[in-house]
Protein backbone atom coordinates (compact mmCIF):
# COMPACT_ATOMS: atom_id res chain seq x y z
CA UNK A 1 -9.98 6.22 10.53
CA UNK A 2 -13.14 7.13 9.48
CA UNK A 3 -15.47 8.30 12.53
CA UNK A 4 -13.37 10.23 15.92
CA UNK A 5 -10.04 11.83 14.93
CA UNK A 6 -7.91 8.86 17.04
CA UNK A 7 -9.88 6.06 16.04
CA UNK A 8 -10.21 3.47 13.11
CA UNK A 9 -13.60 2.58 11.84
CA UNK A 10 -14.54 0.84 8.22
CA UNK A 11 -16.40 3.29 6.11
CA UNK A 12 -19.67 2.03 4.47
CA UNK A 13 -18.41 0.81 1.13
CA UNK A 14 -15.91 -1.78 3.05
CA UNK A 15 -15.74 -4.71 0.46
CA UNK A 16 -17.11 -7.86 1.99
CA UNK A 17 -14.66 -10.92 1.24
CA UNK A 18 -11.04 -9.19 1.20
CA UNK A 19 -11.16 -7.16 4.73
CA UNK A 20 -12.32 -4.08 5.73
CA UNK A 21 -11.26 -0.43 4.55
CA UNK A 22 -10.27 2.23 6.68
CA UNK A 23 -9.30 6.19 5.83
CA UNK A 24 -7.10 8.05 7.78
CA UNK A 25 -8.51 11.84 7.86
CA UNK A 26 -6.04 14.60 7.38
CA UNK A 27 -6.41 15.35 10.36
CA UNK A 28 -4.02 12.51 11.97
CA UNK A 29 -0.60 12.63 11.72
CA UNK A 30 1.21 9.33 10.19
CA UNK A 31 2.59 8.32 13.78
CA UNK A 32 -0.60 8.31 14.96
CA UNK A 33 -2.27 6.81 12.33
CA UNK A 34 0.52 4.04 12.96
CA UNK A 35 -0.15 3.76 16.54
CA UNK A 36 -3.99 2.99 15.80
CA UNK A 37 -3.05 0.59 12.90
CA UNK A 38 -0.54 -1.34 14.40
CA UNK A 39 -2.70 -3.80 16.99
CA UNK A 40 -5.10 -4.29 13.76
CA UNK A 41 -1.91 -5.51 12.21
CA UNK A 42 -0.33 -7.56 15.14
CA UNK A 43 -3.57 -9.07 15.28
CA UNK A 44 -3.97 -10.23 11.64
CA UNK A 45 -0.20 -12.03 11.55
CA UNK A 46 -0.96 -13.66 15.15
CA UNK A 47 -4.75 -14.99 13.13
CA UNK A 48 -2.53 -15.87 10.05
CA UNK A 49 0.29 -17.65 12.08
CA UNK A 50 -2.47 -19.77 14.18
CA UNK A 51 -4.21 -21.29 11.28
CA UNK A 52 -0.71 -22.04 9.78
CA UNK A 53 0.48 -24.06 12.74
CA UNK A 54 -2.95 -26.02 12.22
CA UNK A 55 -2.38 -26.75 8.27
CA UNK A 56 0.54 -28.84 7.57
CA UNK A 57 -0.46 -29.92 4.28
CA UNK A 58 0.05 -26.49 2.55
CA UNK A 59 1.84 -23.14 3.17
CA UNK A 60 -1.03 -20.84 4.75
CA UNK A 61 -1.26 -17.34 3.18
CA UNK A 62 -0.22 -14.26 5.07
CA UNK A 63 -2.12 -11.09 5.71
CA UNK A 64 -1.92 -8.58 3.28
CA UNK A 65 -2.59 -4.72 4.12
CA UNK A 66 -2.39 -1.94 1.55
CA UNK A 67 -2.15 1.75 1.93
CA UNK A 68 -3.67 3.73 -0.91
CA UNK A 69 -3.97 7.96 -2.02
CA UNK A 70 -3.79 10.31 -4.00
CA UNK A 71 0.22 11.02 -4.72
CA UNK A 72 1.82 13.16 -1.86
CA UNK A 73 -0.72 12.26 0.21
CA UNK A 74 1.64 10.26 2.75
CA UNK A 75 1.44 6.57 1.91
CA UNK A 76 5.27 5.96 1.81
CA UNK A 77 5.43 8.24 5.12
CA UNK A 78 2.92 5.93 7.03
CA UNK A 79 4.49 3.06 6.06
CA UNK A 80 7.58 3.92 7.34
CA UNK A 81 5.64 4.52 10.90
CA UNK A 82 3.90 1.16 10.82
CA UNK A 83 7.47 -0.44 9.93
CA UNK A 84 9.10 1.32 12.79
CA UNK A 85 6.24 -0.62 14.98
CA UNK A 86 5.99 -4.01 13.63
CA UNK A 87 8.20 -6.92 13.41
CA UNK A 88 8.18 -9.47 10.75
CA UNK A 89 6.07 -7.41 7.81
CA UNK A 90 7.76 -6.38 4.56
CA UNK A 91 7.08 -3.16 3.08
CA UNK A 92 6.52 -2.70 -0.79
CA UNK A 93 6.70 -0.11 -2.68
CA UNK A 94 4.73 0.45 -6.05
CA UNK A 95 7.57 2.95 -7.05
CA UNK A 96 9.97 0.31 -7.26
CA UNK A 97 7.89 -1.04 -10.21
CA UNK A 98 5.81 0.98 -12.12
CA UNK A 99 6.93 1.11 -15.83
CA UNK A 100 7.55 4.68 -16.05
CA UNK A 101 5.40 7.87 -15.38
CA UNK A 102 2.35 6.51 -17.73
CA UNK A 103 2.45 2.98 -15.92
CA UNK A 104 -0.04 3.56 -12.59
CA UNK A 105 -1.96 0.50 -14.80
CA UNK A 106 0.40 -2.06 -14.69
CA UNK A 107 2.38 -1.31 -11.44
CA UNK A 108 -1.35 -1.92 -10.16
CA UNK A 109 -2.00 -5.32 -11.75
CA UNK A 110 1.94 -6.34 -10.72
CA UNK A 111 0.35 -5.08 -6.94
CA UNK A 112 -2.93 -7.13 -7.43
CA UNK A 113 -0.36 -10.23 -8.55
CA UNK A 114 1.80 -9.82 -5.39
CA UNK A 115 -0.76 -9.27 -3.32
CA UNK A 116 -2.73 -12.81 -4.78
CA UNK A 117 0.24 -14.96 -4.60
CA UNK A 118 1.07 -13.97 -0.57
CA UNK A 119 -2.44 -14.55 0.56
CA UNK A 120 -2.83 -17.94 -1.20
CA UNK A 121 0.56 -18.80 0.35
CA UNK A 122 2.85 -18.19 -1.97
CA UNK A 123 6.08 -16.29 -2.45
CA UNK A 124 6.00 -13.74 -5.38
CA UNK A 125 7.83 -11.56 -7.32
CA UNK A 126 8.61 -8.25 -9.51
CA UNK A 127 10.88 -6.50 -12.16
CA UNK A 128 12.34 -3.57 -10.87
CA UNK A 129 12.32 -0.79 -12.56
CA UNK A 130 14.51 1.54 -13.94
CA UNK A 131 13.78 5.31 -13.96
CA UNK A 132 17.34 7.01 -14.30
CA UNK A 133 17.65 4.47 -17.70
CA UNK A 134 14.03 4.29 -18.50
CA UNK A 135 13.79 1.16 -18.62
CA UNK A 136 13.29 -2.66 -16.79
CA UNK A 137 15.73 -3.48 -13.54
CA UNK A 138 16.07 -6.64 -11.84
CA UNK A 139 14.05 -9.16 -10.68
CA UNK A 140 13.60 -9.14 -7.23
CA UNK A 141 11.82 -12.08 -5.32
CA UNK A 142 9.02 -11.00 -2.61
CA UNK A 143 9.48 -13.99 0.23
CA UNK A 144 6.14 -15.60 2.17
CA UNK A 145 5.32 -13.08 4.98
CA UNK A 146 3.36 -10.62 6.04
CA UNK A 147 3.10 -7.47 3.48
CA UNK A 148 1.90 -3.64 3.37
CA UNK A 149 1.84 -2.93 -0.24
CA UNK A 150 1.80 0.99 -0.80
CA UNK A 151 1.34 2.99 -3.12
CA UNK A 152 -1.18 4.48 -5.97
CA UNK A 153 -3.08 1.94 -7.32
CA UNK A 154 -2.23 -0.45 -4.27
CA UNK A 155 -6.16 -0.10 -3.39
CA UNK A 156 -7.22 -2.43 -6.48
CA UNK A 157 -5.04 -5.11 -4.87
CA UNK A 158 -7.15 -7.79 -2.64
CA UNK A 159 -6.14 -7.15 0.86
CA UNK A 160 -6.97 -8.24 4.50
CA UNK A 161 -7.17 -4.35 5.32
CA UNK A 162 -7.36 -1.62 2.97
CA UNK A 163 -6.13 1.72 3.82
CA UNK A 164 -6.74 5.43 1.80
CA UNK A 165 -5.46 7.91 3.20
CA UNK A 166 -7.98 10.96 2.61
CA UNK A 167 -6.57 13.75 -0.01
CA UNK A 168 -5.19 16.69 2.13
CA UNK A 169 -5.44 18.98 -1.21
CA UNK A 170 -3.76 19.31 -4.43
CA UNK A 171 -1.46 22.02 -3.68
CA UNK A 172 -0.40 20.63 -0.25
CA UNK A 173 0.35 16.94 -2.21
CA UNK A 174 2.31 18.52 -4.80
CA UNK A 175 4.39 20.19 -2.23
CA UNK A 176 4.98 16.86 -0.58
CA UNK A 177 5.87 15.49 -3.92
CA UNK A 178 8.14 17.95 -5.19
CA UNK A 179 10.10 17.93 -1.35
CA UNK A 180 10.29 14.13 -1.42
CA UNK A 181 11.59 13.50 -5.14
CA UNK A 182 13.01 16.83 -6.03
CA UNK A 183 11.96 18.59 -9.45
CA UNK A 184 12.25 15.09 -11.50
CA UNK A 185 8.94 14.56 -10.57
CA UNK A 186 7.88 18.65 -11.23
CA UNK A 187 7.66 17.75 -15.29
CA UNK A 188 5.51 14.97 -14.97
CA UNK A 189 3.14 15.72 -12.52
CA UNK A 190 0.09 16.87 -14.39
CA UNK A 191 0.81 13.66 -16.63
CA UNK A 192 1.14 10.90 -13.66
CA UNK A 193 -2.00 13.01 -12.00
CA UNK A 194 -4.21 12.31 -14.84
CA UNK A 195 -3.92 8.24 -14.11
CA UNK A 196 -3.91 8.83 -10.57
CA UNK A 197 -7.16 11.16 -9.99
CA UNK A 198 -8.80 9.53 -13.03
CA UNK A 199 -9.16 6.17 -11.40
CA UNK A 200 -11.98 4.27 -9.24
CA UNK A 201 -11.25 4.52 -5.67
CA UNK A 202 -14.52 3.69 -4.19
């Protein structure tokens, strides 16, 4: 929400062909960051459902929306607001399947996969994983609708809207991170920061 604090404008570098980008400044709260985000949303499932009802011959994708930033920045957090505001979307998160604390790589291609699949109108899927054991879960199967895919990395993913959510400082993010997850993720923070500030995000 690039541009007045309550409003949502594309920046400059919004990629032509997969939907605009938006940032939310720290300077909105996640609720109302929701609150602007959620008619943007609304709208893209009411385009999505329309051009269904007019193909029979194939399944029509769904809209895709992903929520990107720098760990403890407050992706999982405005998430939960748009979910709280929309009916019908799913809400998946990258934590559920990155391959441990060195895998911000793959859990982004498995995102980029998911994220393909649902907007070419098909249902997708993932292997859980594991962090307690270290090690792959379950499969789990990611149905044909509507999906905000969060999480670091989630940016790479072709989306009808792209969200970052602008980097309210390291020590403020680490706080966040440590509050949410408790000191398991206090070891391995310096190593999962190196992937995570290290890649593109322009």
């Amino acid at each position: 929400m690039t541009g007045q604090r309550g409003a949502a404008t594309p920046p400059e570098d919004a990629r032509r062909g997969v939907g605009e980008r938006v940032t939310v400044p720290v300077t909105l709260s996640p609720e109302e960051a929701a609150r602007d985000l959620a008619p943007r949303l609304r709208a893209l499932a009411k385009e999505a459902a329309g051009a269904s009802s007019m193909c029979e011959a194939a399944p029509a994708g769904v809209p895709v929306v992903t929520i990107d930033g720098y760990s403890g920045s407050g992706k999982s957090t405005l998430a939960a607001a748009l979910e709280r505001q929309l009916e019908g979307w799913q809400i998946l998160h990258l934590d559920d399947w990155y391959p441990g604390w060195d895998g911000l790589a793959e859990g982004t291609r498995v995102a980029r996969a998911i994220a393909h699949d649902l907007r070419a109108g098909r249902p997708s899927s993932y292997v859980t994983w594991d962090w307690e054991a270290s090690a792959p879960g379950h499969a789990v199967r990611v149905p044909l609708a509507p999906a905000i895919i969060e999480g670091c990395g989630a940016l790479e993913a072709e989306a009808d809207l792209s969200v970052w959510i602008a980097d309210p400082g390291e020590e403020e993010r680490r706080s966040r991170a440590i509050a949410r997850d408790g000191q398991t993720y206090a070891p391995h923070w310096q190593r999962w920061a190196q992937q995570d500030l290290g890649r593109p995000v322009k």
